[in-house]
PDB file of N, CA and C in Angstrom:
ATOM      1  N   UNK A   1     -23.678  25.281   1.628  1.00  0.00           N
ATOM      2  CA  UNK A   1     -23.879  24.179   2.541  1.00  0.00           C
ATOM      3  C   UNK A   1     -22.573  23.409   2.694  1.00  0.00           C
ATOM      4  N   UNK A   2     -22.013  23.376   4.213  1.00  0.00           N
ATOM      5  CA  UNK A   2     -20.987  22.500   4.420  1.00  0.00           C
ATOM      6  C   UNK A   2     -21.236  20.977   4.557  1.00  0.00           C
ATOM      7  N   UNK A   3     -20.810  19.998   3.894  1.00  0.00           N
ATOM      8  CA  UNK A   3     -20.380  18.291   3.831  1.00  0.00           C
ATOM      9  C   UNK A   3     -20.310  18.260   5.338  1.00  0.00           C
ATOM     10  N   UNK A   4     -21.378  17.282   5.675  1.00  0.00           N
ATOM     11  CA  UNK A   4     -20.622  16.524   7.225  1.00  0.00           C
ATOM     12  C   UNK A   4     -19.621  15.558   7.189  1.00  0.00           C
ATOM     13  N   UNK A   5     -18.703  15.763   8.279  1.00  0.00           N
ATOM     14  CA  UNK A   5     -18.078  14.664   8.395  1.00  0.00           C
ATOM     15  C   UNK A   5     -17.909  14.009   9.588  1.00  0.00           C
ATOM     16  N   UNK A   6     -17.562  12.676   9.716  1.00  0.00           N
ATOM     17  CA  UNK A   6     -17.763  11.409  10.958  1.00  0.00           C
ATOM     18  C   UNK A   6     -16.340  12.545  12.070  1.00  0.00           C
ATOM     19  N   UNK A   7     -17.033  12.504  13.065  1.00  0.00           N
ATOM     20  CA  UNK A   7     -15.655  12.782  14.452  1.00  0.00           C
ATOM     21  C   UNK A   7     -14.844  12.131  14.194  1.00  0.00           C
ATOM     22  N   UNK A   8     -13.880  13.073  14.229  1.00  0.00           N
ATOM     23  CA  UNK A   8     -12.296  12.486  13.938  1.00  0.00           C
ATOM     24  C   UNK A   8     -12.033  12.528  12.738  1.00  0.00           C
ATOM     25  N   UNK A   9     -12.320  13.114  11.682  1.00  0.00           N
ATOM     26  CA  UNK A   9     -11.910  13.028  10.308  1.00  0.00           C
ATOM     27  C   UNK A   9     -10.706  14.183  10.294  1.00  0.00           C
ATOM     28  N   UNK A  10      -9.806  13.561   9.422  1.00  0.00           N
ATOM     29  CA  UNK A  10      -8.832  14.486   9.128  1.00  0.00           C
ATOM     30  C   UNK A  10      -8.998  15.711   9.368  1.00  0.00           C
ATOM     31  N   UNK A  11      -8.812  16.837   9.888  1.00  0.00           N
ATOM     32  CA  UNK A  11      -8.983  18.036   9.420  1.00  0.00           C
ATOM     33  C   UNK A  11      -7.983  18.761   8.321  1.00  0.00           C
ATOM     34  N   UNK A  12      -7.401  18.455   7.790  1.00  0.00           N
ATOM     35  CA  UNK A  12      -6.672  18.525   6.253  1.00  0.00           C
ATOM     36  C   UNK A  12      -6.897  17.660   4.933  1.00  0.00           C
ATOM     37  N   UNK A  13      -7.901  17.050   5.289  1.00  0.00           N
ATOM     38  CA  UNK A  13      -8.745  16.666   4.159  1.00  0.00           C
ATOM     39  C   UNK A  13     -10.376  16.836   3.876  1.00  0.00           C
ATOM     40  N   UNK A  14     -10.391  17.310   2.606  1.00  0.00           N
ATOM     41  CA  UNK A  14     -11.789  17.689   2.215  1.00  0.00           C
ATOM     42  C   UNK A  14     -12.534  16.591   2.650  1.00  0.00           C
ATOM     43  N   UNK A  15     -14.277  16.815   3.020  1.00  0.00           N
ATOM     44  CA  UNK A  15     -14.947  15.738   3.138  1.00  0.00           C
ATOM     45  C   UNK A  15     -15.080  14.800   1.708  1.00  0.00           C
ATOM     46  N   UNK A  16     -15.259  13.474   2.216  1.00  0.00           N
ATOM     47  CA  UNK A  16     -15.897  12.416   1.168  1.00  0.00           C
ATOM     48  C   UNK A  16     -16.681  12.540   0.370  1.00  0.00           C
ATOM     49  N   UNK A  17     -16.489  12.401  -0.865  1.00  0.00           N
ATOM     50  CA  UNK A  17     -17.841  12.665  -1.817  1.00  0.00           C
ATOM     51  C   UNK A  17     -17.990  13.647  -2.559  1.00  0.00           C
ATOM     52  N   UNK A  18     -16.861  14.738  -2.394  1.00  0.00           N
ATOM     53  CA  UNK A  18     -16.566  16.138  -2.627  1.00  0.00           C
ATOM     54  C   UNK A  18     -15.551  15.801  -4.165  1.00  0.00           C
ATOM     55  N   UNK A  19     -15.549  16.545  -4.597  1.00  0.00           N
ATOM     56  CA  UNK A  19     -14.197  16.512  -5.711  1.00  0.00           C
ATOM     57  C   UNK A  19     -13.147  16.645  -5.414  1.00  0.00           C
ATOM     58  N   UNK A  20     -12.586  17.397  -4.210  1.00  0.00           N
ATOM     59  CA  UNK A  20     -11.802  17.737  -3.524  1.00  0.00           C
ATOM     60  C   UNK A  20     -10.660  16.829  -2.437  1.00  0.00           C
ATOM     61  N   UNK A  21     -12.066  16.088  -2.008  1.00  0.00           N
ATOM     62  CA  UNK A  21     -11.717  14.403  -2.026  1.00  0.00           C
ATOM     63  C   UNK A  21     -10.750  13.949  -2.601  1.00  0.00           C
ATOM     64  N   UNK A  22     -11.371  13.804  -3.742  1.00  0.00           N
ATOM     65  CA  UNK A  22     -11.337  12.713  -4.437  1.00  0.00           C
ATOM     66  C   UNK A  22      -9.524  12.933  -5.213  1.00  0.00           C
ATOM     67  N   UNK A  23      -9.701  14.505  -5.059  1.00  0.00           N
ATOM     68  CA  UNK A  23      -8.111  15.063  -5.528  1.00  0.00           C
ATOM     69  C   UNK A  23      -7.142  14.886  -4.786  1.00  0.00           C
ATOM     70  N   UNK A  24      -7.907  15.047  -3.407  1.00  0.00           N
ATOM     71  CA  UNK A  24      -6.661  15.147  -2.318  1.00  0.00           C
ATOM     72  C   UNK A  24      -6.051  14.130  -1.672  1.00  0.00           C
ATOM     73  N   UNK A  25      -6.689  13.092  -1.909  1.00  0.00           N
ATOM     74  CA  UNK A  25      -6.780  11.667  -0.796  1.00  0.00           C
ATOM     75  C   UNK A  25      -5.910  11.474  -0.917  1.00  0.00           C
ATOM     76  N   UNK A  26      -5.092  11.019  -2.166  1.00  0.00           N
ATOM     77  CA  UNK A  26      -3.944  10.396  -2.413  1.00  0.00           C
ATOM     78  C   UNK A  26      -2.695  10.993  -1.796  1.00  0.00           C
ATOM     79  N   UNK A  27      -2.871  11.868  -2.192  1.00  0.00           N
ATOM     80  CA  UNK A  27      -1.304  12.767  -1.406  1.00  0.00           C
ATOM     81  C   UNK A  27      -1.597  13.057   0.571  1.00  0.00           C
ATOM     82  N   UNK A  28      -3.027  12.983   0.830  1.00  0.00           N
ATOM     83  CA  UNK A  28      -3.266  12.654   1.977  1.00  0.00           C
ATOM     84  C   UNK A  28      -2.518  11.512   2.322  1.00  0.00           C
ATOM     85  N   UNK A  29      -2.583  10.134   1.732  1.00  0.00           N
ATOM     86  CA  UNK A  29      -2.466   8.996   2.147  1.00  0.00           C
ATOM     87  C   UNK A  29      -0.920   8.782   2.148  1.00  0.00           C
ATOM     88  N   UNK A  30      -0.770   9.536   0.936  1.00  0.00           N
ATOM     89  CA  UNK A  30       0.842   9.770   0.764  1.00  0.00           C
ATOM     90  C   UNK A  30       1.873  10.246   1.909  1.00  0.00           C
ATOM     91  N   UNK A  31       1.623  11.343   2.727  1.00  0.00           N
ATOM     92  CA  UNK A  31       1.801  11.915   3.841  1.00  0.00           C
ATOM     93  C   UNK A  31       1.846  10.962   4.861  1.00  0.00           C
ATOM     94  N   UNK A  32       1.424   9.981   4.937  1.00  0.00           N
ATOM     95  CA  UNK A  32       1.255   9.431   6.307  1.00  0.00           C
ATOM     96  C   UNK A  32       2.286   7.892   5.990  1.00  0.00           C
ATOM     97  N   UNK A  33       2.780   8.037   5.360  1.00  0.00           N
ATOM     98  CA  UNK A  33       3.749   6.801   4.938  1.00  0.00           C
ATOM     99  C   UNK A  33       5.228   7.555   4.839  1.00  0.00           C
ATOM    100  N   UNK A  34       6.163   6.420   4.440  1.00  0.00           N
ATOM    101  CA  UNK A  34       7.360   6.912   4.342  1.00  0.00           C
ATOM    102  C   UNK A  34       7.886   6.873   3.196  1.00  0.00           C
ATOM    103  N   UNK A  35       8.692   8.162   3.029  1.00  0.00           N
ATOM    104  CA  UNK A  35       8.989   9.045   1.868  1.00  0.00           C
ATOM    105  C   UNK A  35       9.085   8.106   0.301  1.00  0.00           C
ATOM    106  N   UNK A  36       9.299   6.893   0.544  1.00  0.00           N
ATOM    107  CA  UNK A  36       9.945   5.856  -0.261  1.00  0.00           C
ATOM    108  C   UNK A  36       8.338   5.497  -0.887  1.00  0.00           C
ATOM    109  N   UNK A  37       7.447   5.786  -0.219  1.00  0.00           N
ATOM    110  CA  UNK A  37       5.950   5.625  -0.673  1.00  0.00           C
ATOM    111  C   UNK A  37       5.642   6.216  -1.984  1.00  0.00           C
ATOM    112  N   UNK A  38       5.915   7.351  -2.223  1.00  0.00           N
ATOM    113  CA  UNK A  38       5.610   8.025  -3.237  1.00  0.00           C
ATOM    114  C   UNK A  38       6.089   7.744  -4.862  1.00  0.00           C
ATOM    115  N   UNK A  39       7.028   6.805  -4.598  1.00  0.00           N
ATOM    116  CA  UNK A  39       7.337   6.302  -6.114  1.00  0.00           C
ATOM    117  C   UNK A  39       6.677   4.666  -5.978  1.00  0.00           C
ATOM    118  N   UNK A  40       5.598   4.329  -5.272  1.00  0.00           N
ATOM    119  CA  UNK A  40       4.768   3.594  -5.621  1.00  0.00           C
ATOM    120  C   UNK A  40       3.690   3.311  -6.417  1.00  0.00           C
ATOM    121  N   UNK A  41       3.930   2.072  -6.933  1.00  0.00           N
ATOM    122  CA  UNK A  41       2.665   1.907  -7.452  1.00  0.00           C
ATOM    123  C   UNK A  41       1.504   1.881  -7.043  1.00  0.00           C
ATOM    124  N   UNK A  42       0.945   1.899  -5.902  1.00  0.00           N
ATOM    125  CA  UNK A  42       0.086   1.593  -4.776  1.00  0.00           C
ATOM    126  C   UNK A  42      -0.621   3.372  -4.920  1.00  0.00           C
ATOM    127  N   UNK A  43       0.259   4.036  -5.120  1.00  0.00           N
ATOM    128  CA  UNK A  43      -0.847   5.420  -5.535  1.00  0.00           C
ATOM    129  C   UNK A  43      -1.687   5.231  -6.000  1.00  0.00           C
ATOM    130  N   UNK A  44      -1.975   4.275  -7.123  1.00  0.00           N
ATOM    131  CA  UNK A  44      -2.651   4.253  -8.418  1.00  0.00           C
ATOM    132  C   UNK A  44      -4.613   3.870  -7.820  1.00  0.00           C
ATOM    133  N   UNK A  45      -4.225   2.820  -6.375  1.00  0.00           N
ATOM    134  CA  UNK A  45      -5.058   2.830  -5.641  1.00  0.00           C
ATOM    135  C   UNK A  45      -5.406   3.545  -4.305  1.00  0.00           C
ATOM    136  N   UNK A  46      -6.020   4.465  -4.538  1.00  0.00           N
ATOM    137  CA  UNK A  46      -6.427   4.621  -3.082  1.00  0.00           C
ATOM    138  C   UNK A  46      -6.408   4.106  -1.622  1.00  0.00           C
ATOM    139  N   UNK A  47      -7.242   3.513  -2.019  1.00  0.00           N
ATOM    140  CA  UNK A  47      -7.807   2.230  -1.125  1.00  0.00           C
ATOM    141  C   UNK A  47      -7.181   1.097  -0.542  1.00  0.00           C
ATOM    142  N   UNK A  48      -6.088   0.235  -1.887  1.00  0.00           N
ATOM    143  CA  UNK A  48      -5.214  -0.339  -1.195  1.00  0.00           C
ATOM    144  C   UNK A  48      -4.185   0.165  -0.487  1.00  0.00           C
ATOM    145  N   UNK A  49      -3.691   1.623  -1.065  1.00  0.00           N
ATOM    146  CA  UNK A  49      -2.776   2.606  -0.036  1.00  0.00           C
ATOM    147  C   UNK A  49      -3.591   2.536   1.113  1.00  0.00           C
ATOM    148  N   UNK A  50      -4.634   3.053   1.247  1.00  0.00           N
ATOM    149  CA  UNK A  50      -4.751   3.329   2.977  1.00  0.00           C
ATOM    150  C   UNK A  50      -4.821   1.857   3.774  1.00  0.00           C
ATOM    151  N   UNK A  51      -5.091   0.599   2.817  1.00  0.00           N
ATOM    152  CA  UNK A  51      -5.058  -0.768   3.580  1.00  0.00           C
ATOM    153  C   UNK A  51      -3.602  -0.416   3.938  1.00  0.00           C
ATOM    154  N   UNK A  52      -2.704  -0.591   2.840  1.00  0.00           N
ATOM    155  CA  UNK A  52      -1.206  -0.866   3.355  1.00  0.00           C
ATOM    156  C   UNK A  52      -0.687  -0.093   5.044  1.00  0.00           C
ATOM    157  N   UNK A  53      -1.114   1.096   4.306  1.00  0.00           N
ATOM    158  CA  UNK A  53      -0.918   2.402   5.218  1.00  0.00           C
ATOM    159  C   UNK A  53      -1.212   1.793   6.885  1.00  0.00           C
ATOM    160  N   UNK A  54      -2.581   1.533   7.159  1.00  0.00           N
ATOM    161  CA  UNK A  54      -3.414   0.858   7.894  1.00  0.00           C
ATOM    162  C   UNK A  54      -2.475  -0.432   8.911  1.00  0.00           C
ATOM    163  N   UNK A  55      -1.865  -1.578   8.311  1.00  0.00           N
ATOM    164  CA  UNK A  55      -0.910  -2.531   8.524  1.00  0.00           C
ATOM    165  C   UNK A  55       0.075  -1.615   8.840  1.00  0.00           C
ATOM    166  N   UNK A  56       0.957  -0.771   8.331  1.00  0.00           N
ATOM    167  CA  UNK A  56       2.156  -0.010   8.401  1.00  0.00           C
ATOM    168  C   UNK A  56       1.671   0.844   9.806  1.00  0.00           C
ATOM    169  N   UNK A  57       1.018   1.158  10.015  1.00  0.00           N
ATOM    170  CA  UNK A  57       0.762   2.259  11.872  1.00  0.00           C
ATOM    171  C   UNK A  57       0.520   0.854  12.344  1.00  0.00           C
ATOM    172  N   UNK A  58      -0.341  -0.202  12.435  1.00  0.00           N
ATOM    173  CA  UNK A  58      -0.252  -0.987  13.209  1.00  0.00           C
ATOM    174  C   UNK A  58       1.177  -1.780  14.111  1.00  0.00           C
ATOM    175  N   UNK A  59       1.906  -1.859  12.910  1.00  0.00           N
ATOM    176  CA  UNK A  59       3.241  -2.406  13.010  1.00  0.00           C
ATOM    177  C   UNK A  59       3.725  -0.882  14.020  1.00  0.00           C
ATOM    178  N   UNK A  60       3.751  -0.092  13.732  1.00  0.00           N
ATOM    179  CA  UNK A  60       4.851   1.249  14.179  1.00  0.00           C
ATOM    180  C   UNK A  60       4.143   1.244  15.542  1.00  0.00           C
ATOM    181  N   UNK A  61       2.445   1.053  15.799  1.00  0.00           N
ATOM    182  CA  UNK A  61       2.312   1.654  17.220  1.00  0.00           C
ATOM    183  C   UNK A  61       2.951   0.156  17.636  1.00  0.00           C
ATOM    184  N   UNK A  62       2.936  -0.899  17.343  1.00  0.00           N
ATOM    185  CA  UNK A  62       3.645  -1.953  17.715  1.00  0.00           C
ATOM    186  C   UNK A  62       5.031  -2.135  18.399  1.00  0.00           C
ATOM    187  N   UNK A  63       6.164  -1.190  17.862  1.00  0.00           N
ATOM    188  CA  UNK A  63       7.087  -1.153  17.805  1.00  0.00           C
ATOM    189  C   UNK A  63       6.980   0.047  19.378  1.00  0.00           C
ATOM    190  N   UNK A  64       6.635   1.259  18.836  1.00  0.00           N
ATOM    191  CA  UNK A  64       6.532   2.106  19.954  1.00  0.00           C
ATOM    192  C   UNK A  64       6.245   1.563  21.229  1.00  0.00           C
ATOM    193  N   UNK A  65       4.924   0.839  21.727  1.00  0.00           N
ATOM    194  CA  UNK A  65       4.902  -0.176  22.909  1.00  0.00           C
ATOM    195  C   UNK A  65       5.825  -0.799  22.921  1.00  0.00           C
ATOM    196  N   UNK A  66       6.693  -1.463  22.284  1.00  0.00           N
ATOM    197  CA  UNK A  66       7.775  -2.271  23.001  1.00  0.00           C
ATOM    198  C   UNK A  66       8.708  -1.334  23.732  1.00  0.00           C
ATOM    199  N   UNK A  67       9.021  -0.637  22.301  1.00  0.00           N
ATOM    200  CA  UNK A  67      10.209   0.769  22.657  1.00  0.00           C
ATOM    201  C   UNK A  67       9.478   0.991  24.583  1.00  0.00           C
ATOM    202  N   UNK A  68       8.649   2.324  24.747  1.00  0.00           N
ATOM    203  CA  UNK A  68       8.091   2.347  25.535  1.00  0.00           C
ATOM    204  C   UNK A  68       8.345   1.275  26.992  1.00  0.00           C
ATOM    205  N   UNK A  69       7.838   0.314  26.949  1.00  0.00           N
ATOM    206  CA  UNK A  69       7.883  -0.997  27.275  1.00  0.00           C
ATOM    207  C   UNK A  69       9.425  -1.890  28.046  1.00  0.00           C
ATOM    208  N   UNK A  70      10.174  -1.484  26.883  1.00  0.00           N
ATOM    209  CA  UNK A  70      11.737  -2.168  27.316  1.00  0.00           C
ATOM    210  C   UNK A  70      12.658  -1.036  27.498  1.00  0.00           C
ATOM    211  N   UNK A  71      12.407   0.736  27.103  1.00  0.00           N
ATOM    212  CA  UNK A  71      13.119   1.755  27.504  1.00  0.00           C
ATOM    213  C   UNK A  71      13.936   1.462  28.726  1.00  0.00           C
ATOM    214  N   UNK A  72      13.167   0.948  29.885  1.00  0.00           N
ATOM    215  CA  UNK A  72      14.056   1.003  31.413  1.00  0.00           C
ATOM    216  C   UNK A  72      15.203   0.101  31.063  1.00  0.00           C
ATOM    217  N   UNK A  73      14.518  -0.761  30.810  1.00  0.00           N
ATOM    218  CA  UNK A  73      15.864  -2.335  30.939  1.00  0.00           C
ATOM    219  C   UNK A  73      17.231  -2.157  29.768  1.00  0.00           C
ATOM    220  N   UNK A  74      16.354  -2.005  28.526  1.00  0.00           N
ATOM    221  CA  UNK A  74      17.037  -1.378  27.511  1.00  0.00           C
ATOM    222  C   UNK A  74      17.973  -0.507  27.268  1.00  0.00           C
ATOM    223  N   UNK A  75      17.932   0.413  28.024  1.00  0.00           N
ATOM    224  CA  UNK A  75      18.451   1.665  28.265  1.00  0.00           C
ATOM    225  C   UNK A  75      18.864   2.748  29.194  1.00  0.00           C
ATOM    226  N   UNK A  76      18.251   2.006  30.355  1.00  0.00           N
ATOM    227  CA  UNK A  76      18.864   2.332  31.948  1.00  0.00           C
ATOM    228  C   UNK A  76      20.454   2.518  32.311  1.00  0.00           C
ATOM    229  N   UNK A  77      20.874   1.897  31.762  1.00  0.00           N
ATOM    230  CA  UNK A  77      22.305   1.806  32.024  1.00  0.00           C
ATOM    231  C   UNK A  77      23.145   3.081  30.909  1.00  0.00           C
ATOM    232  N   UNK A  78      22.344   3.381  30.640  1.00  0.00           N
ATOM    233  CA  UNK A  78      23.310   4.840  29.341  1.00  0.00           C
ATOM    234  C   UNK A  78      22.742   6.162  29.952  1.00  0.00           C
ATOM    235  N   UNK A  79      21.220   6.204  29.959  1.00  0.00           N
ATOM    236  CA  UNK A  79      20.815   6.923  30.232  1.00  0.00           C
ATOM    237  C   UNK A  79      20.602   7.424  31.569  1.00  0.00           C
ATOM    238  N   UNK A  80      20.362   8.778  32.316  1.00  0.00           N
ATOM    239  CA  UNK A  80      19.863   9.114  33.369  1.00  0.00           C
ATOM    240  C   UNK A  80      18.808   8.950  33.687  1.00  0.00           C
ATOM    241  N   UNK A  81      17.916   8.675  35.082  1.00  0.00           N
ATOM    242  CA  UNK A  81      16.586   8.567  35.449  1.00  0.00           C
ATOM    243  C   UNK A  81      15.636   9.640  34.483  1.00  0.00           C
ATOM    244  N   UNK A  82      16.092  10.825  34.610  1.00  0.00           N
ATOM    245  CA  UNK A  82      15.415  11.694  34.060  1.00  0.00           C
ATOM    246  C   UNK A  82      15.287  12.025  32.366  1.00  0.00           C
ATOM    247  N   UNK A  83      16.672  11.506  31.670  1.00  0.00           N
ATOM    248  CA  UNK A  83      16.365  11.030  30.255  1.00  0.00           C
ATOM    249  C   UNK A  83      15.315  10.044  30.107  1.00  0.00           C
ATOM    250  N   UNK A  84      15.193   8.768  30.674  1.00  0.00           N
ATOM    251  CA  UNK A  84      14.547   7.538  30.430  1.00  0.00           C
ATOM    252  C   UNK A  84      13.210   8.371  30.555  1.00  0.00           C
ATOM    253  N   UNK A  85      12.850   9.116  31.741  1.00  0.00           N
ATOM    254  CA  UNK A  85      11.587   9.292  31.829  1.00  0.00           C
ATOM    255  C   UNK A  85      11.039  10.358  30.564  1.00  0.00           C
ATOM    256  N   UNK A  86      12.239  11.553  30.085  1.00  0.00           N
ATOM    257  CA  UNK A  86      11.882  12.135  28.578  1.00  0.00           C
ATOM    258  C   UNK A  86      11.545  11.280  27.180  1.00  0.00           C
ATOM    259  N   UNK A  87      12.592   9.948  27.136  1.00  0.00           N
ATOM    260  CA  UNK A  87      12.481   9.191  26.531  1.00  0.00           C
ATOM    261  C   UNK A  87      10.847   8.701  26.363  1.00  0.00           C
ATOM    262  N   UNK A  88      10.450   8.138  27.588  1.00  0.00           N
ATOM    263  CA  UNK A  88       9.034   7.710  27.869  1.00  0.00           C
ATOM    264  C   UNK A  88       8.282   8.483  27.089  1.00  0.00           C
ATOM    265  N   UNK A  89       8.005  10.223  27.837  1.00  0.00           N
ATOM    266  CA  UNK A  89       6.891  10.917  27.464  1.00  0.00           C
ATOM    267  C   UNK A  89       7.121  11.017  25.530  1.00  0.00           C
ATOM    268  N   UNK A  90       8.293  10.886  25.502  1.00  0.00           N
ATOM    269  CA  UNK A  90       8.471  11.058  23.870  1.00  0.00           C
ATOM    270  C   UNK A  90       7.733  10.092  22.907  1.00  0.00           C
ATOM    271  N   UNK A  91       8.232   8.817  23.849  1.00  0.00           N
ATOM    272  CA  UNK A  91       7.042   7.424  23.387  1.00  0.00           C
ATOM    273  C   UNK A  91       5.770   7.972  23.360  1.00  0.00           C
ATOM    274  N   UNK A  92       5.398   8.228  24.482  1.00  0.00           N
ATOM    275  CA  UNK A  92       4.063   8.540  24.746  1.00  0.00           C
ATOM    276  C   UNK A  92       3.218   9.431  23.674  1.00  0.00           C
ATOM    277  N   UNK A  93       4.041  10.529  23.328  1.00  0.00           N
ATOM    278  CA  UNK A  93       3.216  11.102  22.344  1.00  0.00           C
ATOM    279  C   UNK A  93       3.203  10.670  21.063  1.00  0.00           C
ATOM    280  N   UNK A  94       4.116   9.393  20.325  1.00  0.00           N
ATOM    281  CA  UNK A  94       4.664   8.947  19.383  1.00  0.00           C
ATOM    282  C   UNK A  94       2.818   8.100  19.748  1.00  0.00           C
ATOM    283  N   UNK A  95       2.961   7.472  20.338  1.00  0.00           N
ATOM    284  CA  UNK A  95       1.914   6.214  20.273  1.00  0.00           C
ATOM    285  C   UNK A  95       0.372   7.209  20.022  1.00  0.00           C
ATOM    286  N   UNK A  96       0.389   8.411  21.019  1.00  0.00           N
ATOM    287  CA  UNK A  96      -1.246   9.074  20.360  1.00  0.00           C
ATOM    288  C   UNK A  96      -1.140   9.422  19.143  1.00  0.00           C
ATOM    289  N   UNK A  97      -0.070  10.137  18.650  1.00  0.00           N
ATOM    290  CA  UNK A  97       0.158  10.672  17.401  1.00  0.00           C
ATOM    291  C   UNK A  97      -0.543   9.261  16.553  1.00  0.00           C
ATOM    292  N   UNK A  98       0.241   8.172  16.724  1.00  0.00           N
ATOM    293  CA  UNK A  98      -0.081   6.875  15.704  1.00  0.00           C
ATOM    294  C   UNK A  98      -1.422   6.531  16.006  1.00  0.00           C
ATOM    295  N   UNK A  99      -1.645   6.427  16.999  1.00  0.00           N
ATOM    296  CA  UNK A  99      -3.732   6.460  17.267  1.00  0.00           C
ATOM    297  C   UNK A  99      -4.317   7.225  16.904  1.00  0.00           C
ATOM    298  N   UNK A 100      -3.992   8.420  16.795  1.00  0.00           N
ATOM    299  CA  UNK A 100      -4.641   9.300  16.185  1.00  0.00           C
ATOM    300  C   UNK A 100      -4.671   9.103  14.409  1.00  0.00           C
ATOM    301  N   UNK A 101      -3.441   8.982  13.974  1.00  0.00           N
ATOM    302  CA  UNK A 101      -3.516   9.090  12.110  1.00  0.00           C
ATOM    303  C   UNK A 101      -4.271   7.097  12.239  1.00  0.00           C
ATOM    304  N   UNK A 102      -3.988   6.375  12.728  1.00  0.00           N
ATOM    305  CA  UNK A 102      -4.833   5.097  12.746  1.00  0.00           C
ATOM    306  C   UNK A 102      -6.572   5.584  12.636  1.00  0.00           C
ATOM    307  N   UNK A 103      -7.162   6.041  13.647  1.00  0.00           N
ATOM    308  CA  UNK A 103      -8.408   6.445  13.553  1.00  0.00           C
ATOM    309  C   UNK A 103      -8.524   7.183  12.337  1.00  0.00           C
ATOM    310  N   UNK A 104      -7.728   7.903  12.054  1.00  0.00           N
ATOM    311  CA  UNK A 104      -8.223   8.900  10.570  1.00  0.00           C
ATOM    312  C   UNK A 104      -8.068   7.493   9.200  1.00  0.00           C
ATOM    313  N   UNK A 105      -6.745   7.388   9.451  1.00  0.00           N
ATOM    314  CA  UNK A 105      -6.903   6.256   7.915  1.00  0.00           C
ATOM    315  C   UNK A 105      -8.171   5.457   7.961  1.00  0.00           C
ATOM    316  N   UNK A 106      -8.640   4.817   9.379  1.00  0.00           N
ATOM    317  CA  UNK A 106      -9.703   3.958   8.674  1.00  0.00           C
ATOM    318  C   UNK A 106     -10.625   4.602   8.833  1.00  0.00           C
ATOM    319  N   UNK A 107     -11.033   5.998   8.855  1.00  0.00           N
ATOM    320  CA  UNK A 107     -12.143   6.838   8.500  1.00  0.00           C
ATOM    321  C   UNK A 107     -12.192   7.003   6.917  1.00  0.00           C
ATOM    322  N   UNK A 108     -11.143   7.292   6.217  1.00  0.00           N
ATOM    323  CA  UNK A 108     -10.699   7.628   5.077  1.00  0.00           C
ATOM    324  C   UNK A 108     -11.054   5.989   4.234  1.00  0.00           C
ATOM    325  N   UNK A 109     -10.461   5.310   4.719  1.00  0.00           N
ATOM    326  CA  UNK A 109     -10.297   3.566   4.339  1.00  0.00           C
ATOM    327  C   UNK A 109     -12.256   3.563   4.281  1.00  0.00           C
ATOM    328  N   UNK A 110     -13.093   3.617   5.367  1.00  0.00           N
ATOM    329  CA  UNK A 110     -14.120   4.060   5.503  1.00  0.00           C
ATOM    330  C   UNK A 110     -15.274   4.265   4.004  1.00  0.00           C
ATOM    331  N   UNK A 111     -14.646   6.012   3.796  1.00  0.00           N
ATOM    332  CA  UNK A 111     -14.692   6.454   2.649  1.00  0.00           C
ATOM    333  C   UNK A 111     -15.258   6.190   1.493  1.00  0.00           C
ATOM    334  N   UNK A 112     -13.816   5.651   1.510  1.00  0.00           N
ATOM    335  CA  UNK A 112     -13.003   5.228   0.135  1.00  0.00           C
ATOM    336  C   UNK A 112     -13.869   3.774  -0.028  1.00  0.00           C
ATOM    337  N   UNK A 113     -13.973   3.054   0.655  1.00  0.00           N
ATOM    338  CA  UNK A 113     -14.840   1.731   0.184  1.00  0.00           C
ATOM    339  C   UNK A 113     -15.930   2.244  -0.403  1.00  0.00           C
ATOM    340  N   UNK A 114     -17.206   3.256   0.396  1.00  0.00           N
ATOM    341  CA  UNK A 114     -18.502   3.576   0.412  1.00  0.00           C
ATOM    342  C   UNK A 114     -18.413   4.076  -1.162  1.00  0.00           C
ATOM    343  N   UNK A 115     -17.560   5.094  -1.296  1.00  0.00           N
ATOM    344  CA  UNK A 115     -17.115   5.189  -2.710  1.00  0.00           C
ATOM    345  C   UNK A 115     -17.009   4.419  -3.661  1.00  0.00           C
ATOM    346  N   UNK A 116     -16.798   3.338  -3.759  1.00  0.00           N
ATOM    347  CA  UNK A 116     -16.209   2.240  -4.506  1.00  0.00           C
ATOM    348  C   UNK A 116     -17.440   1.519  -4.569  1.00  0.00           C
ATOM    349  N   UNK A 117     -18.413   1.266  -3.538  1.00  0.00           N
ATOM    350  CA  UNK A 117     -19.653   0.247  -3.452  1.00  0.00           C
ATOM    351  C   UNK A 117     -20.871   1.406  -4.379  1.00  0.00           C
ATOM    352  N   UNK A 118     -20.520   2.609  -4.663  1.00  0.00           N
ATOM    353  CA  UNK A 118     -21.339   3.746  -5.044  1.00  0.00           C
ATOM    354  C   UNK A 118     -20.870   3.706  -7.012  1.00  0.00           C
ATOM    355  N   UNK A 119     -20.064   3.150  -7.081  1.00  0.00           N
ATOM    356  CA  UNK A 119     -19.650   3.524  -8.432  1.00  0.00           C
ATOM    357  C   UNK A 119     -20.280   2.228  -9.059  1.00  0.00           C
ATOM    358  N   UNK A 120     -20.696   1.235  -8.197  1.00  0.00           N
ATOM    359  CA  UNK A 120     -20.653  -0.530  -8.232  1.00  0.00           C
ATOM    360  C   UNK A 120     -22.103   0.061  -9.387  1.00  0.00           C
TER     361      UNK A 120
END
């Protein structure tokens, strides 16, 4: 019998509730941060990793909309019409990419609480 899981769940992480889970999450959560993450203490929690994590894509799709956003004005003058507009689509997939791992962390964030209210 296969574990259900909610639409949109990672597909490189085992479902919730699994042992597999429970092994993998961390280096899941690990993955989606920057490299400097991994000699954190914040491993030690799950949960507050994927909060941090969570704030950290907020800030980045943040940044990307501006990028995005001020590319023309910003950068019109270096670049060609047709760079600016590569530039763009490059944004563009930068920002689903970050909507996309956003929806998964707080599936995971999700989780990881239900977990935590289960051990209570």
């Amino acid at each position: 019998m296969t574990a259900r899981v909610p639409v949109g769940w990672p597909r490189d992480l085992p479902p919730a509730g699994t042992d597999e889970f429970t092994a993998k999450v961390t280096g899941w959560l690990l993955d989606r941060g920057p490299a400097d993450l991994r000699a954190s203490t914040l491993r030690q929690w799950p949960l507050a990793l994927a909060r941090y994590l969570g704030h950290l894509i907020e800030a980045e799709l943040a940044g990307t909309r501006t990028a995005y956003a001020t590319a023309r004005v910003e950068l019109g003058s270096v670049l060609a019409p047709d760079e600016l507009t590569s530039v763009q689509r490059a944004l563009e997939a930068e920002g689903a990419r970050l909507l996309q791992v956003k929806r998964e962390l707080s599936l995971v964030e999700q989780a990881l609480r239900a977990g935590i209210r289960e051990e209570l």
